[in-house]
N, C-alpha and C. Protein backbone atom coordinates (compact mmCIF):
# COMPACT_ATOMS: atom_id res chain seq x y z
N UNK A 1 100.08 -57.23 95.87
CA UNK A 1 100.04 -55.82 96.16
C UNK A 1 98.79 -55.15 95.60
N UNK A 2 97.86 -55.67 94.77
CA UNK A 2 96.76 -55.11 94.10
C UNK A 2 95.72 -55.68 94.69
N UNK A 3 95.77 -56.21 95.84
CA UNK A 3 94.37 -56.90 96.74
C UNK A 3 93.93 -55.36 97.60
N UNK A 4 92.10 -55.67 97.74
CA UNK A 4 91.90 -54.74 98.41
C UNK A 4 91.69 -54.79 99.67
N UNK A 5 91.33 -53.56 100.23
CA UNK A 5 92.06 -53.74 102.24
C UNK A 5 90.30 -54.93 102.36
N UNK A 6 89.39 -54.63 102.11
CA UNK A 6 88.46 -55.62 102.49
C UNK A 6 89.29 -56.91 102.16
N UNK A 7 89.86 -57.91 101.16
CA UNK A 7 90.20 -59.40 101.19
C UNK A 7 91.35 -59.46 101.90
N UNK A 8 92.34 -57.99 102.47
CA UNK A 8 93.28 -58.42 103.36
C UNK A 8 93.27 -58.43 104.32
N UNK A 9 92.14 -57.87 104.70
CA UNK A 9 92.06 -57.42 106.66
C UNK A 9 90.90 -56.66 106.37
N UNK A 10 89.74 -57.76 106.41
CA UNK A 10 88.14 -57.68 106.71
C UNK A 10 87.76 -56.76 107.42
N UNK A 11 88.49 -56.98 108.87
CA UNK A 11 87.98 -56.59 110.08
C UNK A 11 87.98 -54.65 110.41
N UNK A 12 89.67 -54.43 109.53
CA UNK A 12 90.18 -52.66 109.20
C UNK A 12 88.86 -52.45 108.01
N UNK A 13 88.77 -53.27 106.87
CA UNK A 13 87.32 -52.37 106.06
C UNK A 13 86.18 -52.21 106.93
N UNK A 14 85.19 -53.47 107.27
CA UNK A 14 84.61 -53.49 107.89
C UNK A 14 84.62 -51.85 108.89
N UNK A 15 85.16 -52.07 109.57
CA UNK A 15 85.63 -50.50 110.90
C UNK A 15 85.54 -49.49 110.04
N UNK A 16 86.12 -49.52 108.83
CA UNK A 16 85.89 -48.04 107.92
C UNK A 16 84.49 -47.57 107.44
N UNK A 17 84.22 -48.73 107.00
CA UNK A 17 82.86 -48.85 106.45
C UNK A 17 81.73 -48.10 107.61
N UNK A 18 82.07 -48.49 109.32
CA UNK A 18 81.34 -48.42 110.09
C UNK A 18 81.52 -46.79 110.39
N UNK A 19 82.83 -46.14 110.19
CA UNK A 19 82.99 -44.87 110.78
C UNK A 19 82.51 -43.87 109.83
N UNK A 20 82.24 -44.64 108.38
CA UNK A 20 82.32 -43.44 107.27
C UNK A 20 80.42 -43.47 107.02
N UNK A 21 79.89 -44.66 108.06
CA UNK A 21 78.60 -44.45 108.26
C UNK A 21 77.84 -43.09 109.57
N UNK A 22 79.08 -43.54 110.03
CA UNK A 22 79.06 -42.82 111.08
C UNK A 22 79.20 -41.11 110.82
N UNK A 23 80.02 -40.96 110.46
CA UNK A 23 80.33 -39.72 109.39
C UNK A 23 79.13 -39.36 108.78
N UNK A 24 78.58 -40.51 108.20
CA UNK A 24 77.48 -39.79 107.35
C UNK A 24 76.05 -39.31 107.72
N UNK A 25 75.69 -40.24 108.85
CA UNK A 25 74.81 -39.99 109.96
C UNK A 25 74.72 -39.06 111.02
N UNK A 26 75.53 -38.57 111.19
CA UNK A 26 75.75 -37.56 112.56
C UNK A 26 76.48 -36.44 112.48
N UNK A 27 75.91 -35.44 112.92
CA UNK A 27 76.81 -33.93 112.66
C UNK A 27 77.83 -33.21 113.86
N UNK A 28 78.98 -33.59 113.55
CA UNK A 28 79.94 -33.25 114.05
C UNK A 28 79.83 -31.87 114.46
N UNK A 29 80.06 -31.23 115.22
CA UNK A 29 79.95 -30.03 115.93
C UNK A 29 82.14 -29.56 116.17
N UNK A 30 82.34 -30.46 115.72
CA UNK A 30 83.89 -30.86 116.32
C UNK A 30 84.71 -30.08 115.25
N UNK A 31 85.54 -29.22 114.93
CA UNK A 31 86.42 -28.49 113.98
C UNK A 31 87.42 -29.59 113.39
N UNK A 32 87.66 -30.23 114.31
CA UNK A 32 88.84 -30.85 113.88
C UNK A 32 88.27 -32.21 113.18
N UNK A 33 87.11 -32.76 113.01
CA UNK A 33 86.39 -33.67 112.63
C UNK A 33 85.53 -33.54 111.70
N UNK A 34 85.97 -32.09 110.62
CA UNK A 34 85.82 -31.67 109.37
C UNK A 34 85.76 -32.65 108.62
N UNK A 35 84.19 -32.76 107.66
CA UNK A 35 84.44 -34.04 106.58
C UNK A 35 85.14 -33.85 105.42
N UNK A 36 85.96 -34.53 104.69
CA UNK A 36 86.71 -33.69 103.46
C UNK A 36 85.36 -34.23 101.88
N UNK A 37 85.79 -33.73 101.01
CA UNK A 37 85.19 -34.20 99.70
C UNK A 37 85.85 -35.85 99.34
N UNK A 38 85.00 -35.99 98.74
CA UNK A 38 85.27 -37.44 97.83
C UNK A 38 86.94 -37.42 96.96
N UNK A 39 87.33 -36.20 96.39
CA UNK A 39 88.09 -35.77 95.61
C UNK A 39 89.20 -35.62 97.02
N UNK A 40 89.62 -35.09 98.17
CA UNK A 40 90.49 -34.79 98.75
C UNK A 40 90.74 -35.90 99.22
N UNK A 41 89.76 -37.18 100.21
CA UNK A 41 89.95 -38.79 100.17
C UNK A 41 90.81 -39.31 98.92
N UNK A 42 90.09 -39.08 97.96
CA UNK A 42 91.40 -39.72 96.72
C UNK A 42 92.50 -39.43 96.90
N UNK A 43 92.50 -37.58 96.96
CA UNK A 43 94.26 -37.57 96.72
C UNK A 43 94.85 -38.00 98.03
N UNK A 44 94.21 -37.69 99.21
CA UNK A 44 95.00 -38.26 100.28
C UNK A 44 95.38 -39.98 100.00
N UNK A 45 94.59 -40.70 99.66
CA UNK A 45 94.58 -42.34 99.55
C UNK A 45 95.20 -42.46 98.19
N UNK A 46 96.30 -41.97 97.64
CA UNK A 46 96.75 -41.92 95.99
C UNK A 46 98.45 -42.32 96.35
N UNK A 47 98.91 -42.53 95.59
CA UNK A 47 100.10 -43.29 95.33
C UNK A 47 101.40 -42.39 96.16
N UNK A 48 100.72 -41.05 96.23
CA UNK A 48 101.79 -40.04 96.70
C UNK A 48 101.99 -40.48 98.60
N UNK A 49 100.94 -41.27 99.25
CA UNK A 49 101.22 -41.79 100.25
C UNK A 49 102.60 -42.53 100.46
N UNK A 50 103.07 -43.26 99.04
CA UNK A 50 104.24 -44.12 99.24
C UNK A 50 105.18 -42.85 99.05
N UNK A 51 105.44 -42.18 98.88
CA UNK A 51 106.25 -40.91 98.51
C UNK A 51 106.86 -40.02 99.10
N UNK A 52 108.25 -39.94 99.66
CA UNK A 52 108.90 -39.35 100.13
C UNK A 52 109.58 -37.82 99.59
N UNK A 53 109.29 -37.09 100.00
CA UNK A 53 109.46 -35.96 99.33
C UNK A 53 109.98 -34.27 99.89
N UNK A 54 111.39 -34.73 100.60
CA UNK A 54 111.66 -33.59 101.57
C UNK A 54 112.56 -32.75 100.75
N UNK A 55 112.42 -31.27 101.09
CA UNK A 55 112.78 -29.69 100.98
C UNK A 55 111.31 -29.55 100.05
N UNK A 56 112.35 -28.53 99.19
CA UNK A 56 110.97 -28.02 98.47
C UNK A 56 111.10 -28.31 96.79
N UNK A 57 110.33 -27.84 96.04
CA UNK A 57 110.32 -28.35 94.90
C UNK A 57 111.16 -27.81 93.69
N UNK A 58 111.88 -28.40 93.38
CA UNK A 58 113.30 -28.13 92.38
C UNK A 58 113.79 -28.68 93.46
N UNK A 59 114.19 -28.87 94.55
CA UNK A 59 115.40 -28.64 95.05
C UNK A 59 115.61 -30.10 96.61
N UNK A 60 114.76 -30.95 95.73
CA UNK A 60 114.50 -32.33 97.40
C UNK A 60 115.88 -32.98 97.34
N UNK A 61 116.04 -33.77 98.08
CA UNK A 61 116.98 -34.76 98.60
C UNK A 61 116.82 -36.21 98.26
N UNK A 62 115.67 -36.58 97.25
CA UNK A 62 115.76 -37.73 97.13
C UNK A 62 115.14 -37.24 95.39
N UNK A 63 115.64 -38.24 94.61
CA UNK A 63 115.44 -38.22 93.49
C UNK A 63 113.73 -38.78 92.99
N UNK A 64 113.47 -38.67 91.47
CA UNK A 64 112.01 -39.04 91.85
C UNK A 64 110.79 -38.29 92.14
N UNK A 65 110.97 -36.82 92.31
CA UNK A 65 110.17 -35.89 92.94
C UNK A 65 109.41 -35.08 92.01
N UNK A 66 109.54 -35.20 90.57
CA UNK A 66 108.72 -34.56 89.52
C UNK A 66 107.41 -34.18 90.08
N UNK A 67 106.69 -35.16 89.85
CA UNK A 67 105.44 -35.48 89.97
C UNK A 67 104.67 -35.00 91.47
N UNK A 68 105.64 -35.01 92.71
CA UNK A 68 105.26 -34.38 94.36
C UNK A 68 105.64 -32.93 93.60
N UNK A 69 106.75 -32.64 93.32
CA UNK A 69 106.79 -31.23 92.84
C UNK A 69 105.58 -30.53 91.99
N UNK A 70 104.92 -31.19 91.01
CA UNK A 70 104.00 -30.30 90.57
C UNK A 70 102.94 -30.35 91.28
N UNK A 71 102.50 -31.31 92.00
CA UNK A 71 101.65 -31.50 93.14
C UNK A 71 101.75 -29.98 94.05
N UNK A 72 102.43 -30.06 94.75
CA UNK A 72 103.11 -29.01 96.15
C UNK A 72 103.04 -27.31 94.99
N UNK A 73 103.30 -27.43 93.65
CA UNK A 73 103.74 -26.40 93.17
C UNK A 73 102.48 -25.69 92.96
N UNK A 74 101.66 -26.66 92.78
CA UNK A 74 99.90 -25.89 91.93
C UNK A 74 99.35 -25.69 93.76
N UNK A 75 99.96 -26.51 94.61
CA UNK A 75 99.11 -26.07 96.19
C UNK A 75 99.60 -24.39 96.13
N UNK A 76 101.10 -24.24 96.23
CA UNK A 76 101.53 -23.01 96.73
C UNK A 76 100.98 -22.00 95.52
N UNK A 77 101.04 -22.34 94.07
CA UNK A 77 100.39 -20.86 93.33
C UNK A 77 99.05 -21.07 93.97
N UNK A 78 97.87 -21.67 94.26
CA UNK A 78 96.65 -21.47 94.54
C UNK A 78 96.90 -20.92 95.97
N UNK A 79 97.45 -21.22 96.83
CA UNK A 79 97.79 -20.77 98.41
C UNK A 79 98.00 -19.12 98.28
N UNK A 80 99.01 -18.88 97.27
CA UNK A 80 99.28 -17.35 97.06
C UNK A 80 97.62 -16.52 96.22
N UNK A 81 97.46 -16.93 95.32
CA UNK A 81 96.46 -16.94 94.86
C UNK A 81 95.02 -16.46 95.44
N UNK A 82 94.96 -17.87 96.26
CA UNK A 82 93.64 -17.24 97.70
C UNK A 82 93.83 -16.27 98.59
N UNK A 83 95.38 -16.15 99.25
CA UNK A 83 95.32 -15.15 100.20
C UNK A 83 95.70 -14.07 99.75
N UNK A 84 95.90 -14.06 98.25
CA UNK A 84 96.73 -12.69 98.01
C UNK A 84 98.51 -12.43 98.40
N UNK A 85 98.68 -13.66 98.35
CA UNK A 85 100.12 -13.76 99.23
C UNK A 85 101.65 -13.45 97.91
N UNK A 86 102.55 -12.82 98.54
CA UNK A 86 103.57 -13.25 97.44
C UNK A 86 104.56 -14.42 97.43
N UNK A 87 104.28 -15.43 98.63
CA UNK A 87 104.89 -16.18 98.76
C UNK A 87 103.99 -17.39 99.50
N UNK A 88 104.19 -18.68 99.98
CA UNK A 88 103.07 -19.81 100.48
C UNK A 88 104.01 -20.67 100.56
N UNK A 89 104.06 -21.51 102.02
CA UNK A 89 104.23 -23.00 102.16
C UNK A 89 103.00 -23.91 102.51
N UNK A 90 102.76 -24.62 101.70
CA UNK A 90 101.84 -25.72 101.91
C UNK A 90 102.06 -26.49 102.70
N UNK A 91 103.84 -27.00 103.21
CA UNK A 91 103.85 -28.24 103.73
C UNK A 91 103.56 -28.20 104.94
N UNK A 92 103.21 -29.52 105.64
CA UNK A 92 103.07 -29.65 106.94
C UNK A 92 103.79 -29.26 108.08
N UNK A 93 103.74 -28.69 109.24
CA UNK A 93 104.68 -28.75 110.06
C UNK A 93 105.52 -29.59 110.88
N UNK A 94 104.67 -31.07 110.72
CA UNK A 94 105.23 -32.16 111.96
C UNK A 94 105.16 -33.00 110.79
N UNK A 95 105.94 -34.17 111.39
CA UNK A 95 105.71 -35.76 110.07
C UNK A 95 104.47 -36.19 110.26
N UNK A 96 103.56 -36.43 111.21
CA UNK A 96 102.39 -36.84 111.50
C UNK A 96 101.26 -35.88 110.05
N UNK A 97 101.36 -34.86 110.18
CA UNK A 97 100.63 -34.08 109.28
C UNK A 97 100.99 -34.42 108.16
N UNK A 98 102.83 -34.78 108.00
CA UNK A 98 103.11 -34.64 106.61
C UNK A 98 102.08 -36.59 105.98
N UNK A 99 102.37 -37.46 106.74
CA UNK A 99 101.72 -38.43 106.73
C UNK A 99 100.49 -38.31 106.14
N UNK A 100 99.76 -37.59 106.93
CA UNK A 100 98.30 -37.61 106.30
C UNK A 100 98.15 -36.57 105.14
N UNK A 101 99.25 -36.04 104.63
CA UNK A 101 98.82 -35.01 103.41
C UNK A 101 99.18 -35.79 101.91
C-alpha cells in the first residue's frame, strides 16, 4: 500500500507527468481548467480521499469524522468570513464533486 503510482502503473504516472507538462506550458483560456496551487493538489491527494464523511459536522452518520469535521469547519468559518455571510456550506452538490474535494 506504500508503493508509488509510478512502480504501480508506469503508464497512469507517465500520462500525469505528460498533462501537468502540459498544464505548465500552455495557457488555458478555459474557466473550468483553472490551475490549483501546489498546496490545494496536496489536500485534494491527502488521506481525506479515503474518507467518507456524510451530513455535517458534529452530526455525520459514520463514526471517525473528527478530523473531516475540523477540515469542513475552518472551510465554512473562512466561507462566512470572505463573503460576509452568517451562515456557509462548503460541501459539494453531486458525489462526483464530493469525490474530487
Amino acid at each position: 500500500m506504500s508503493k508509488h503510482l509510478a512502480e504501480v502503473d508506469p503508464e497512469v504516472a507517465d500520462a500525469i507527468r505528460e498533462e501537468a507538462n502540459r498544464q505548465n506550458s500552455h495557457l488555458e483560456l478555459i474557466a473550468s481548467e483553472n490551475c490549483v496551487s501546489e498546496a490545494v493538489l496536496e489536500a485534494a491527494g491527502s488521506v481525506f480521499t479515503n474518507k467518507y464523511a456524510e451530513g455535517y459536522p458534529g452530526k455525520r452518520y459514520y463514526g471517525g469524522c473528527e478530523w473531516a469535521d475540523r477540515v469542513e469547519s475552518l472551510a465554512i468559518e473562512r466561507a462566512k468570513k470572505l463573503f460576509g455571510a452568517e451562515h456557509a456550506n462548503v460541501q459539494p452538490h453531486a458525489g462526483s464533486q464530493a469525490n474530487m474535494a
